[in-house]
N, C-alpha and C. Protein backbone atom coordinates (compact mmCIF):
# COMPACT_ATOMS: atom_id res chain seq x y z
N UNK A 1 8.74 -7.60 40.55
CA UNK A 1 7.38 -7.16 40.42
C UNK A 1 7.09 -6.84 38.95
N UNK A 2 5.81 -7.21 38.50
CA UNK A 2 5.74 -7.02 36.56
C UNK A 2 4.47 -5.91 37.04
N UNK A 3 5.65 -5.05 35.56
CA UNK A 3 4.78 -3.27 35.47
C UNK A 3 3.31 -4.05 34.29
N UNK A 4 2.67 -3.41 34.54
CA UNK A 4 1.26 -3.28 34.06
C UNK A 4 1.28 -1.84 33.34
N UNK A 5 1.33 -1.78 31.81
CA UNK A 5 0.45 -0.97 31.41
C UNK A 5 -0.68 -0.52 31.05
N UNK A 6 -0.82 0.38 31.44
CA UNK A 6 -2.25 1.16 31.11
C UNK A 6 -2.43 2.20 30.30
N UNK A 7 -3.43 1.93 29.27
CA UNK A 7 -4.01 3.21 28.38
C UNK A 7 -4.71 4.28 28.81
N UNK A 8 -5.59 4.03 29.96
CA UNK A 8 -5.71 5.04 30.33
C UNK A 8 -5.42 6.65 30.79
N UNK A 9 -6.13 7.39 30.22
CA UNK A 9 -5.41 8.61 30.13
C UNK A 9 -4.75 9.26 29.25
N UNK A 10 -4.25 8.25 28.46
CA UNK A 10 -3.84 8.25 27.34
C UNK A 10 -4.40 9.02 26.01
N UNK A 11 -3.75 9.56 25.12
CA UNK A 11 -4.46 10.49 23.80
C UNK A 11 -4.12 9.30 22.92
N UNK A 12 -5.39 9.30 22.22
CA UNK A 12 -4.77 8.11 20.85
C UNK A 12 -4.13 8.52 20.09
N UNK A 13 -3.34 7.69 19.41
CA UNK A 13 -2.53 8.37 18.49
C UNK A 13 -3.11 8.03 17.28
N UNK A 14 -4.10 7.59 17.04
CA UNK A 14 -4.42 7.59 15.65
C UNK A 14 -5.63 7.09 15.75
N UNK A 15 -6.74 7.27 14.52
CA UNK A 15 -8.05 6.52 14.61
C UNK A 15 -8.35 5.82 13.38
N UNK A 16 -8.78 4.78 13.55
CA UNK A 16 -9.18 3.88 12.43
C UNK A 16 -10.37 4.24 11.64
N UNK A 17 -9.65 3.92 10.35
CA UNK A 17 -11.08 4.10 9.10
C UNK A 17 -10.94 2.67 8.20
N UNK A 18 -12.37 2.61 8.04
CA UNK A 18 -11.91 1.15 7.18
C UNK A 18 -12.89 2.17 5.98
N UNK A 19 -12.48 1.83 4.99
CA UNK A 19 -13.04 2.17 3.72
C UNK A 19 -13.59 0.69 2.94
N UNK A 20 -14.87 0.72 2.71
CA UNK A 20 -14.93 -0.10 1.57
C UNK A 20 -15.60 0.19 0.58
N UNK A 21 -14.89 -0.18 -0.98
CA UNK A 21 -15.90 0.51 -2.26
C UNK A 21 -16.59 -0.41 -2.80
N UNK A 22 -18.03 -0.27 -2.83
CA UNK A 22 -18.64 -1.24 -3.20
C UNK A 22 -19.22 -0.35 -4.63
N UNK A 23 -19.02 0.15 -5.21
CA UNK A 23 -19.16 0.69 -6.56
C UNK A 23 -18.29 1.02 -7.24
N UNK A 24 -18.23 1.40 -8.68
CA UNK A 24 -16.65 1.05 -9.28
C UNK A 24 -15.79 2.63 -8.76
N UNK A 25 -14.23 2.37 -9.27
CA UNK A 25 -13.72 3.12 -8.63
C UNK A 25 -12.99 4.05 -9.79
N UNK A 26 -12.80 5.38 -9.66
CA UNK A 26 -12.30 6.20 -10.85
C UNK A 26 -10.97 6.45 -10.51
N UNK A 27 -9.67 5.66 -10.36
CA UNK A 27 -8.45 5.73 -9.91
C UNK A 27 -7.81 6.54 -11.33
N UNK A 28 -7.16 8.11 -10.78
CA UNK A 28 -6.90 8.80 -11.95
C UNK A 28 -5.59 9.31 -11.29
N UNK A 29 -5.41 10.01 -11.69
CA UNK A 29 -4.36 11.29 -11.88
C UNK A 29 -3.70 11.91 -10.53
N UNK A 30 -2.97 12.49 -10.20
CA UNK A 30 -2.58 12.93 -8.56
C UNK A 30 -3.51 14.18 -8.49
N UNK A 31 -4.02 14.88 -7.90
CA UNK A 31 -4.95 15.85 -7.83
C UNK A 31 -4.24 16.73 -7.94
N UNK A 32 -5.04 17.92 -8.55
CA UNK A 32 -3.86 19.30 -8.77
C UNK A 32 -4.64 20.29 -7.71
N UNK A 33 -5.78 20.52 -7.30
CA UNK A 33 -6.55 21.93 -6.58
C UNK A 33 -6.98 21.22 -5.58
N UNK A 34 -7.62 21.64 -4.82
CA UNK A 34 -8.88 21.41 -3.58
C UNK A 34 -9.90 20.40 -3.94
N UNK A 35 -10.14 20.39 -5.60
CA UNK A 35 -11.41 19.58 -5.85
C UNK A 35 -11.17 18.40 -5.70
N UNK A 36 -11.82 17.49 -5.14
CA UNK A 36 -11.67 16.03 -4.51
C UNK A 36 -12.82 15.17 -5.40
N UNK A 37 -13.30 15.65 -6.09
CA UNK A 37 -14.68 15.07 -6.90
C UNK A 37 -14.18 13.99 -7.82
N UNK A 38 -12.74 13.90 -8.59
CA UNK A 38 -12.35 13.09 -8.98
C UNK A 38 -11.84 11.71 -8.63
N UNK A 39 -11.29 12.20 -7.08
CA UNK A 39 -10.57 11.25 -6.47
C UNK A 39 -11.46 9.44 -6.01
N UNK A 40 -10.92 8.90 -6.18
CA UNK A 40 -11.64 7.26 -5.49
C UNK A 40 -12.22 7.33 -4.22
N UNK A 41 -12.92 7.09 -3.91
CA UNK A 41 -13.49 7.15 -2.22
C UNK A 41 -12.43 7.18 -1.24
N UNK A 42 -12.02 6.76 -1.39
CA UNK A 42 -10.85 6.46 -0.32
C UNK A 42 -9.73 7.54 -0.14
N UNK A 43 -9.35 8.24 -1.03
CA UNK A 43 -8.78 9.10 -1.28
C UNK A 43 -9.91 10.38 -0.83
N UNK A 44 -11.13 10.40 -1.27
CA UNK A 44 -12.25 11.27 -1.23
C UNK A 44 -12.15 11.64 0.33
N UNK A 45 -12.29 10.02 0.97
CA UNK A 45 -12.84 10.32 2.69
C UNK A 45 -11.61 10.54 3.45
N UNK A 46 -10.34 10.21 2.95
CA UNK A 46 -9.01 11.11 3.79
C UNK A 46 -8.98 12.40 3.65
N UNK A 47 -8.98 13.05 1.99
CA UNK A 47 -9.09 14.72 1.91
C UNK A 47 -10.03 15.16 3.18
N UNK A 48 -10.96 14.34 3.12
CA UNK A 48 -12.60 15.32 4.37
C UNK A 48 -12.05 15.14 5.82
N UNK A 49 -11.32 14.32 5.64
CA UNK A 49 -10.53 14.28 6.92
C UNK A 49 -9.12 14.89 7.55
N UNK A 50 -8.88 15.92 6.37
CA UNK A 50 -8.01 16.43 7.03
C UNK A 50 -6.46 15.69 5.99
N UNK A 51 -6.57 15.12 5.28
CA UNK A 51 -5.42 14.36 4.53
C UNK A 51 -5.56 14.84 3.07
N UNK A 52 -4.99 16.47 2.84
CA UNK A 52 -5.35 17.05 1.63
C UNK A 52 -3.90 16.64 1.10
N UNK A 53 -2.89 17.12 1.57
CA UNK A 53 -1.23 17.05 0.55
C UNK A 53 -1.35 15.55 -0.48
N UNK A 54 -2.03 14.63 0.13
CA UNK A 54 -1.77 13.19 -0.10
C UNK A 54 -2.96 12.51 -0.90
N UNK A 55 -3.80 13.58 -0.39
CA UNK A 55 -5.05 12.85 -1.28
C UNK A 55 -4.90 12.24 -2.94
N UNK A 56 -4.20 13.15 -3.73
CA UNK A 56 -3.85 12.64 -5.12
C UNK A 56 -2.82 12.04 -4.87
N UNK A 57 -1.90 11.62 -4.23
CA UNK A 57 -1.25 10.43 -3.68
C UNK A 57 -1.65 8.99 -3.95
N UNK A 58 -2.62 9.17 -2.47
CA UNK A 58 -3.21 7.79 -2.29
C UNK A 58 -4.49 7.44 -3.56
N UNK A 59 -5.18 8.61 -4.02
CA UNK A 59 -6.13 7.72 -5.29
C UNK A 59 -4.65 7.44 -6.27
N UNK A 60 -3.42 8.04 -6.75
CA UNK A 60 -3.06 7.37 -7.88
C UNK A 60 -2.67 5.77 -7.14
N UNK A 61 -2.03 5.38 -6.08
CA UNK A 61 -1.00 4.32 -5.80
C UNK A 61 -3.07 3.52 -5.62
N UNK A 62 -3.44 3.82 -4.26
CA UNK A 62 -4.29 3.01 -4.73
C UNK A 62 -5.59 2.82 -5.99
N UNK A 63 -5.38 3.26 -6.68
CA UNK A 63 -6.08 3.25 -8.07
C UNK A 63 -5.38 2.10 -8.30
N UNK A 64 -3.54 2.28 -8.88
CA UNK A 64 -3.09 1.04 -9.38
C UNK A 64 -3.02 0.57 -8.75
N UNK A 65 -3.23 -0.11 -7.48
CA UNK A 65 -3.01 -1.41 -6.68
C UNK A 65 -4.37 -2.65 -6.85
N UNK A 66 -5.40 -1.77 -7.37
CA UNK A 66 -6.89 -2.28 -7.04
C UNK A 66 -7.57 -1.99 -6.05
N UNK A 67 -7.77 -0.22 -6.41
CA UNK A 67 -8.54 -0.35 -4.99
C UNK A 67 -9.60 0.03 -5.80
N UNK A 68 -11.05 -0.84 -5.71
CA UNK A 68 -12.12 -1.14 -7.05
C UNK A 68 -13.16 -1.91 -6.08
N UNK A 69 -14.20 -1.92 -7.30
CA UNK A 69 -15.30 -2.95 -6.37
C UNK A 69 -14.85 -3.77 -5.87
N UNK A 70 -14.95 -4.11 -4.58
CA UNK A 70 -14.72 -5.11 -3.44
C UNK A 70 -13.58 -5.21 -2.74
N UNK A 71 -12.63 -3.97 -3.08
CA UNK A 71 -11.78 -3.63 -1.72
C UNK A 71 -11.33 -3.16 -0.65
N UNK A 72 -11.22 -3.41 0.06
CA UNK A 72 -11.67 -2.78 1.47
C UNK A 72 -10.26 -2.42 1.81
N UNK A 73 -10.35 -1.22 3.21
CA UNK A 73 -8.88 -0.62 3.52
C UNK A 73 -9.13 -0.07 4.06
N UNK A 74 -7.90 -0.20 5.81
CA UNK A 74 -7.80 0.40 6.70
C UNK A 74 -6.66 1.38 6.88
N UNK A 75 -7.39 2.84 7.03
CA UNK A 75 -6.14 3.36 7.22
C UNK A 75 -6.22 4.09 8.68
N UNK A 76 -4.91 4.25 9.16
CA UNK A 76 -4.84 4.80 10.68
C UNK A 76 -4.45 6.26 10.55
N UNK A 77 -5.33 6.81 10.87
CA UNK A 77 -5.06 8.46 10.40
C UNK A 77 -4.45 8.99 12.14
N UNK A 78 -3.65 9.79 11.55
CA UNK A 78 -3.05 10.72 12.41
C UNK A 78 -3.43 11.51 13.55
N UNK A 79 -3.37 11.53 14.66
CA UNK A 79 -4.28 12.68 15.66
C UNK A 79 -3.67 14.28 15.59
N UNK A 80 -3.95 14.99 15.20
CA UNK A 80 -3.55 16.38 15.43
C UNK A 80 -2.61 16.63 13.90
N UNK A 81 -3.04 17.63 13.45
CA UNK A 81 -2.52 17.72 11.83
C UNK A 81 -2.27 16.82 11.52
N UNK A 82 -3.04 16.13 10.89
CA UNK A 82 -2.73 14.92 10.10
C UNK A 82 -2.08 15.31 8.57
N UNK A 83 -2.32 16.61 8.05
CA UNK A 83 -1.81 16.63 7.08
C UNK A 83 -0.09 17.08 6.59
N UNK A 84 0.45 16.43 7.94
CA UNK A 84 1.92 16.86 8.24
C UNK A 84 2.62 15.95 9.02
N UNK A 85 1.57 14.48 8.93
CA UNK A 85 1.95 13.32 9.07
C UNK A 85 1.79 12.03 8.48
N UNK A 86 2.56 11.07 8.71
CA UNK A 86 2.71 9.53 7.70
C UNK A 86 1.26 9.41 8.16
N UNK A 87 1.13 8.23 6.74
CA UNK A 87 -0.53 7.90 6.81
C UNK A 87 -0.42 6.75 6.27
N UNK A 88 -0.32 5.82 7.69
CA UNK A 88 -0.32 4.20 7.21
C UNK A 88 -1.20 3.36 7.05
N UNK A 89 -1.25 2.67 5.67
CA UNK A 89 -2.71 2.46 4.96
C UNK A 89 -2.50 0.79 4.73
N UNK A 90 -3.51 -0.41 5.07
CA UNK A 90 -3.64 -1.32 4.75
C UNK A 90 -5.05 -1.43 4.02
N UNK A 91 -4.69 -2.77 2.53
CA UNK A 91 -5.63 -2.55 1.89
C UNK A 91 -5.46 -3.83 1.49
N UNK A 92 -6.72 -4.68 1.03
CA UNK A 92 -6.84 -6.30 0.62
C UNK A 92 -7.56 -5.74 -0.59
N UNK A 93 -7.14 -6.22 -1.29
CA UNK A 93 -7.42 -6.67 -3.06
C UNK A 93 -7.38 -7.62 -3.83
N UNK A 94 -8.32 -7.88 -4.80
CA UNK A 94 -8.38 -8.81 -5.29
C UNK A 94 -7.25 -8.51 -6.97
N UNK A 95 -6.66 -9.52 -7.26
CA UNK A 95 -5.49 -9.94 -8.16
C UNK A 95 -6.39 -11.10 -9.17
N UNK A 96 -6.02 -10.34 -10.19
CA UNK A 96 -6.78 -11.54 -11.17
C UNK A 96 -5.80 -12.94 -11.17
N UNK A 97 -4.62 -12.56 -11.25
CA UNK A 97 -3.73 -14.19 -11.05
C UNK A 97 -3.68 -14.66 -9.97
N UNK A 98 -3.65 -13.90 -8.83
CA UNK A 98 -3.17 -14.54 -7.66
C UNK A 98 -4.42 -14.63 -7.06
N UNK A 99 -5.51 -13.77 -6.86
CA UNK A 99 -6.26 -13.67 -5.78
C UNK A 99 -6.62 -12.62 -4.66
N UNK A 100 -6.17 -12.67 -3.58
CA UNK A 100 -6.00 -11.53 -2.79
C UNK A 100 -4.36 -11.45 -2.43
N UNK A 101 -4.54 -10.02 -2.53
CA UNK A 101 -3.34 -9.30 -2.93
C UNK A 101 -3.44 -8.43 -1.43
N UNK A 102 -2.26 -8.56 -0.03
CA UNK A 102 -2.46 -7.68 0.80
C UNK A 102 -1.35 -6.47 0.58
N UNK A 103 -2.01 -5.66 0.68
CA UNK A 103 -1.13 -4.04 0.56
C UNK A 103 -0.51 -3.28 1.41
N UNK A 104 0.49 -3.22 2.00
CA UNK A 104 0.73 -2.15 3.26
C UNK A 104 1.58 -1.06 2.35
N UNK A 105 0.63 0.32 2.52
CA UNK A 105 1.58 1.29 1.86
C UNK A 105 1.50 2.65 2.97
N UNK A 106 2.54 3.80 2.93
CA UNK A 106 2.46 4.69 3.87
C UNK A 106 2.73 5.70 2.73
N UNK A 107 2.17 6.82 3.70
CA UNK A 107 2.13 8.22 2.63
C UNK A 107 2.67 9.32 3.30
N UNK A 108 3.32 10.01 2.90
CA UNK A 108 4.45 10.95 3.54
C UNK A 108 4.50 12.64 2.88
N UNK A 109 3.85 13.45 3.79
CA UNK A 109 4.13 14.38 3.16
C UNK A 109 4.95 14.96 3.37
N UNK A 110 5.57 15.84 1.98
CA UNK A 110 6.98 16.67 2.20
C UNK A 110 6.77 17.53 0.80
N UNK A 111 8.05 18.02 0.75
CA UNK A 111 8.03 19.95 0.32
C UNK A 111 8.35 19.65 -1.08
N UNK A 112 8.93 18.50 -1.28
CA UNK A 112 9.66 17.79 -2.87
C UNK A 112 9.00 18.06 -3.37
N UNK A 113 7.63 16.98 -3.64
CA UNK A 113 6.32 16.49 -4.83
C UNK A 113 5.40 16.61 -4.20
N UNK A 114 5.25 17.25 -2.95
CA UNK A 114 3.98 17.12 -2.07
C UNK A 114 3.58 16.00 -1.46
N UNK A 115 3.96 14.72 -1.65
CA UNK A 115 3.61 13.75 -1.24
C UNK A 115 4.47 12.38 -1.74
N UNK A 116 5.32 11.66 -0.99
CA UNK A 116 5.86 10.33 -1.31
C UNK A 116 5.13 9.22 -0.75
N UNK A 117 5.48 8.12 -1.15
CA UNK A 117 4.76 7.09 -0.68
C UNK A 117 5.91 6.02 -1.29
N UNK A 118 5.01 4.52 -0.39
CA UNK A 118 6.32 3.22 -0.78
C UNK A 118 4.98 2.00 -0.02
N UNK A 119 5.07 1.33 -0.79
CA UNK A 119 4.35 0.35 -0.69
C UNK A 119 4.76 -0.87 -0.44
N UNK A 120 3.95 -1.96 0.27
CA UNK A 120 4.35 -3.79 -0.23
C UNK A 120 3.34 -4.16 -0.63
N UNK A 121 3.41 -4.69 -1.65
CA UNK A 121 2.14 -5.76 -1.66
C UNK A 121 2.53 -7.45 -2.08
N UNK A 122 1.41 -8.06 -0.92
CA UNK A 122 1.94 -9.63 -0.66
C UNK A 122 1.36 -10.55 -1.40
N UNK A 123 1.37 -11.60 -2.05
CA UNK A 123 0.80 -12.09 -2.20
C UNK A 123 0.82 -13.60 -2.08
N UNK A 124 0.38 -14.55 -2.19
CA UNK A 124 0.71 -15.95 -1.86
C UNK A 124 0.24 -16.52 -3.45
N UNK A 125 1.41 -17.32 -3.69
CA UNK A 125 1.00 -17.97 -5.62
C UNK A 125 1.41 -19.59 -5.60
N UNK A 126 -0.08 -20.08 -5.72
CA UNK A 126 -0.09 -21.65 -5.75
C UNK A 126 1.11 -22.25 -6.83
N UNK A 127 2.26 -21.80 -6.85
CA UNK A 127 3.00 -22.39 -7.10
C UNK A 127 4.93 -22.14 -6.80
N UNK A 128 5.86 -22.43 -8.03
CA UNK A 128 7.26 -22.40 -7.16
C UNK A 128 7.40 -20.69 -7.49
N UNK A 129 8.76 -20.59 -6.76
CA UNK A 129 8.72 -19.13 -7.04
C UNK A 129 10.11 -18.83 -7.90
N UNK A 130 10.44 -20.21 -8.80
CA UNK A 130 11.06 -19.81 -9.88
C UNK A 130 10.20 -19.41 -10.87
N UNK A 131 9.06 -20.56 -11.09
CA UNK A 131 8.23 -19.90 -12.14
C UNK A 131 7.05 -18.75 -11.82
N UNK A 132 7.20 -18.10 -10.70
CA UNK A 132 6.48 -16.46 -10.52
C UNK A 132 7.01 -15.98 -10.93
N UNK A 133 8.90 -16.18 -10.85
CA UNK A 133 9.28 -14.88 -11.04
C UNK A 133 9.47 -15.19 -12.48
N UNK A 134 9.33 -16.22 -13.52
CA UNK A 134 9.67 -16.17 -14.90
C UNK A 134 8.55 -15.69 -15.96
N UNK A 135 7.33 -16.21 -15.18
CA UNK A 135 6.04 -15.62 -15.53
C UNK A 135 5.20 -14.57 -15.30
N UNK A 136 4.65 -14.13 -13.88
CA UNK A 136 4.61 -12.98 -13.17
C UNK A 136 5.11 -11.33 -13.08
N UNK A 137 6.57 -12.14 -13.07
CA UNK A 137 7.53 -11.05 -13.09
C UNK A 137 8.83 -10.76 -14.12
N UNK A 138 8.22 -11.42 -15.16
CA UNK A 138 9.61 -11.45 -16.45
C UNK A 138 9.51 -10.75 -17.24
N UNK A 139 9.64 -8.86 -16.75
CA UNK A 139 10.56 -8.12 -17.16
C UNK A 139 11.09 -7.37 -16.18
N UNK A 140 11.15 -8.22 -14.86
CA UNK A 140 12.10 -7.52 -14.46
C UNK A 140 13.70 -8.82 -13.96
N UNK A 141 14.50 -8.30 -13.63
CA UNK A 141 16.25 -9.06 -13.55
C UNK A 141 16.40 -9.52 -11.73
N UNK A 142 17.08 -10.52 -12.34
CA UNK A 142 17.23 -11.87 -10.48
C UNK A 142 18.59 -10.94 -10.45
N UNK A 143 18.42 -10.27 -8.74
CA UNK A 143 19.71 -10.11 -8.36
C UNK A 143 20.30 -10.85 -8.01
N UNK A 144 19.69 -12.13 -7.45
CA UNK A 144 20.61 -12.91 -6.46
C UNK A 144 19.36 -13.54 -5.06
N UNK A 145 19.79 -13.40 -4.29
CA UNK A 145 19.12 -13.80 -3.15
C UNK A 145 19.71 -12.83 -1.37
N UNK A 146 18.85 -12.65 -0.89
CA UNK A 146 19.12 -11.81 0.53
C UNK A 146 20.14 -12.65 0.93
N UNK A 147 19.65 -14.05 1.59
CA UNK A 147 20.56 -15.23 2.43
C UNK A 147 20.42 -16.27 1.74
N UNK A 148 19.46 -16.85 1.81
CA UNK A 148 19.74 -18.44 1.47
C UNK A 148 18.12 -18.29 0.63
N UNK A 149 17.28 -17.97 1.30
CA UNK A 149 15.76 -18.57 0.72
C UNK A 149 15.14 -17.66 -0.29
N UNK A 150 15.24 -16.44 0.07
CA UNK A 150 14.42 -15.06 -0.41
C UNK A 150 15.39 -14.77 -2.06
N UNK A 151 14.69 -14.96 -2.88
CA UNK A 151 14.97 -14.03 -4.02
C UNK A 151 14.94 -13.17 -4.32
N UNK A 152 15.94 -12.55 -5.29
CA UNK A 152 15.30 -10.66 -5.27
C UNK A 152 15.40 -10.37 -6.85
N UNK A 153 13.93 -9.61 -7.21
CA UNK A 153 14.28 -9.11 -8.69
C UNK A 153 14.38 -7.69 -8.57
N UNK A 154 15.17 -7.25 -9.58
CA UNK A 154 14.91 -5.87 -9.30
C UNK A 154 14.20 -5.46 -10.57
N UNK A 155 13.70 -3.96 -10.28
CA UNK A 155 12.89 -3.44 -10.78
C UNK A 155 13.44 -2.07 -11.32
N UNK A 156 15.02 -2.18 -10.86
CA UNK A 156 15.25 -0.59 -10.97
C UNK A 156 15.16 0.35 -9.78
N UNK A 157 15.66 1.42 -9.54
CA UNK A 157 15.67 1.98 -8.52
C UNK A 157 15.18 2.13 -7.14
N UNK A 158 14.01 2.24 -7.85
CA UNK A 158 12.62 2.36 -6.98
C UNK A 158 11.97 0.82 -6.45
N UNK A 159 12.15 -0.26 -7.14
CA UNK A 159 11.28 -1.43 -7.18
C UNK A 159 11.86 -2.93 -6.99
N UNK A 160 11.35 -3.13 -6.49
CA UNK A 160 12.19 -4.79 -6.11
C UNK A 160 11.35 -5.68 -5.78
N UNK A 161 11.15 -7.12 -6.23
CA UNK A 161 10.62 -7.76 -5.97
C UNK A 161 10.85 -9.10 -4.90
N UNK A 162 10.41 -9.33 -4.00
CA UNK A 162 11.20 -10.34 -3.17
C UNK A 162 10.49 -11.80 -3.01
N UNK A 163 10.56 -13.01 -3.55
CA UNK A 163 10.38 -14.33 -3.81
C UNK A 163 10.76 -15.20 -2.51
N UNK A 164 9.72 -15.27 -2.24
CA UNK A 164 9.93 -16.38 -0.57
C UNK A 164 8.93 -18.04 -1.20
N UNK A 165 9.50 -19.03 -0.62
CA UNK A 165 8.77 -20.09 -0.61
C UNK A 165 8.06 -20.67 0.79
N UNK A 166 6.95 -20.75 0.24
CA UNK A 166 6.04 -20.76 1.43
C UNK A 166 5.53 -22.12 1.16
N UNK A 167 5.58 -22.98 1.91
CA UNK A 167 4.70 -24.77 1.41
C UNK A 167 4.62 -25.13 0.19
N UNK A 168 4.07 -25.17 -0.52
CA UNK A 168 3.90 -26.17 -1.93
C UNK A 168 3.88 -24.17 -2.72
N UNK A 169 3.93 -23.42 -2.11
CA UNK A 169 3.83 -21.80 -3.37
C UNK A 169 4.77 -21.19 -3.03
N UNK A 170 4.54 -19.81 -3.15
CA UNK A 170 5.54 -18.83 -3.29
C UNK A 170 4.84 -17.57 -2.24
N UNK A 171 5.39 -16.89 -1.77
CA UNK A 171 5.10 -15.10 -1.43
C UNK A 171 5.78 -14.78 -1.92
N UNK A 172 5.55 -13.65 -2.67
CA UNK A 172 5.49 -12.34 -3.53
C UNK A 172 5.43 -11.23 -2.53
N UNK A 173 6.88 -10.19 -2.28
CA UNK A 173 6.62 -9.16 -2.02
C UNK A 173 6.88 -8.28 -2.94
N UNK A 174 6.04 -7.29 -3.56
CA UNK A 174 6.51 -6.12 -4.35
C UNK A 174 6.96 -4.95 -3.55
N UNK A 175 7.68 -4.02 -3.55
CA UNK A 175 8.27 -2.89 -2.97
C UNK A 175 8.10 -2.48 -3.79
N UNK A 176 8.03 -1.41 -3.90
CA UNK A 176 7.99 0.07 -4.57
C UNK A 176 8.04 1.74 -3.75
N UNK A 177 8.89 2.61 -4.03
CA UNK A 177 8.77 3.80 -3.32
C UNK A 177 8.41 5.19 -5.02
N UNK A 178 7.41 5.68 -4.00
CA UNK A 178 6.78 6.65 -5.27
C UNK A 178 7.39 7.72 -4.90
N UNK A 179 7.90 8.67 -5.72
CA UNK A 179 8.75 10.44 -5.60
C UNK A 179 7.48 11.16 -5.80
C-alpha cells in the first residue's frame, strides 16, 4: 500500500521573500547598532523581519556578490526566532563577464562574530574551463581535480574554486565561508 503525504496541519517551516532592487544598492560595512538605514534592501527587509544578528552579514556578502539594480533574491526565513536560525538565501545576479551569476548562500548566527556565512556562486562561461581558470581566476593555485572532471583552485582557507565542463563551456563554482 503507498503512504500519501500530507501537509496538512502542518506549521511551515519557513516563508518566502523574494526581494528585488530596482534602485541602486549601498552594499557597505557589517552593521554595528540597531540602525538599519545603511544596510541594502535586502538586508533592510530581513532586519524588519526579525533577522537582526545577520543583517550586516547579509548587506556585506550580498553587497559583494551583486546584489544591485536588477537583482532579485529569495530568501526562506525561519518560523519562530528567526534570529537564532540559518537563513538560506538564493540570489541571481548579473556578472559583467559571465552574465548571470546564481548565488546560494546561508547565514548562521553564533556567539564568535555574530554572524557566519558560506556561499556558492555558479556560473556558466561560454568557454573551456582551462582558460576560466587562467583568466577568471589567475590568482588563485590548481589543486588538482576531485575525480576525473571537476577542477579545484584554491583560494586559501576559506575559498575554493571548482571548474566543471559543461557542453562547449565551463561551470564555475565559487565557495567561500565568511568568519
Amino acid at each position: 500500500m503507498e503512504q500519501q503525504s500530507s501537509r496538512a496541519g502542518r506549521s511551515p517551516l519557513c516563508v518566502l521573500m523574494i526581494i528585488g532592487l530596482l534602485g541602486g544598492a549601498s552594499p557597505g560595512q557589517t552593521q554595528q547598532s540597531g540602525d538599519t538605514s545603511s544596510l541594502n534592501a535586502l538586508a533592510r527587509q530581513m532586519a524588519e523581519r526579525g533577522i537582526r544578528r545577520c543583517a550586516g552579514r547579509v548587506d556585506q556578502v550580498t553587497g559583494f556578490l551583486g546584489f544591485g539594480t536588477g537583482a532579485k533574491a529569495l530568501v526562506m526565513l525561519p518560523s519562530g526566532e528567526p534570529d537564532r536560525r540559518l537563513i538560506p538565501l538564493s540570489m541571481e545576479a548579473a556578472d559583467e563577464q559571465v552574465g548571470t551569476t546564481y548565488i546560494s548562500a546561508t547565514f548562521a548566527p553564533n556567539q564568535a562574530n555574530g554572524c557566519g556565512a558560506t556561499y556558492d556562486a555558479v556560473a556558466y562561461w561560454p568557454r573551456d574551463c582551462e582558460r576560466v581558470g587562467r583568466e577568471a581566476f589567475a590568482e588563485l593555485e590548481p589543486m588538482g581535480r576531485l575525480r576525473e572532471s571537476v577542477a579545484v583552485l584554491d583560494g586559501g582557507k576559506h575559498m575554493k574554486v571548482y571548474l566543471m565542463p559543461a557542453g562547449q563551456g565551463c561551470v564555475s563554482i565559487k565557495k567561500e565561508v565568511i568568519q
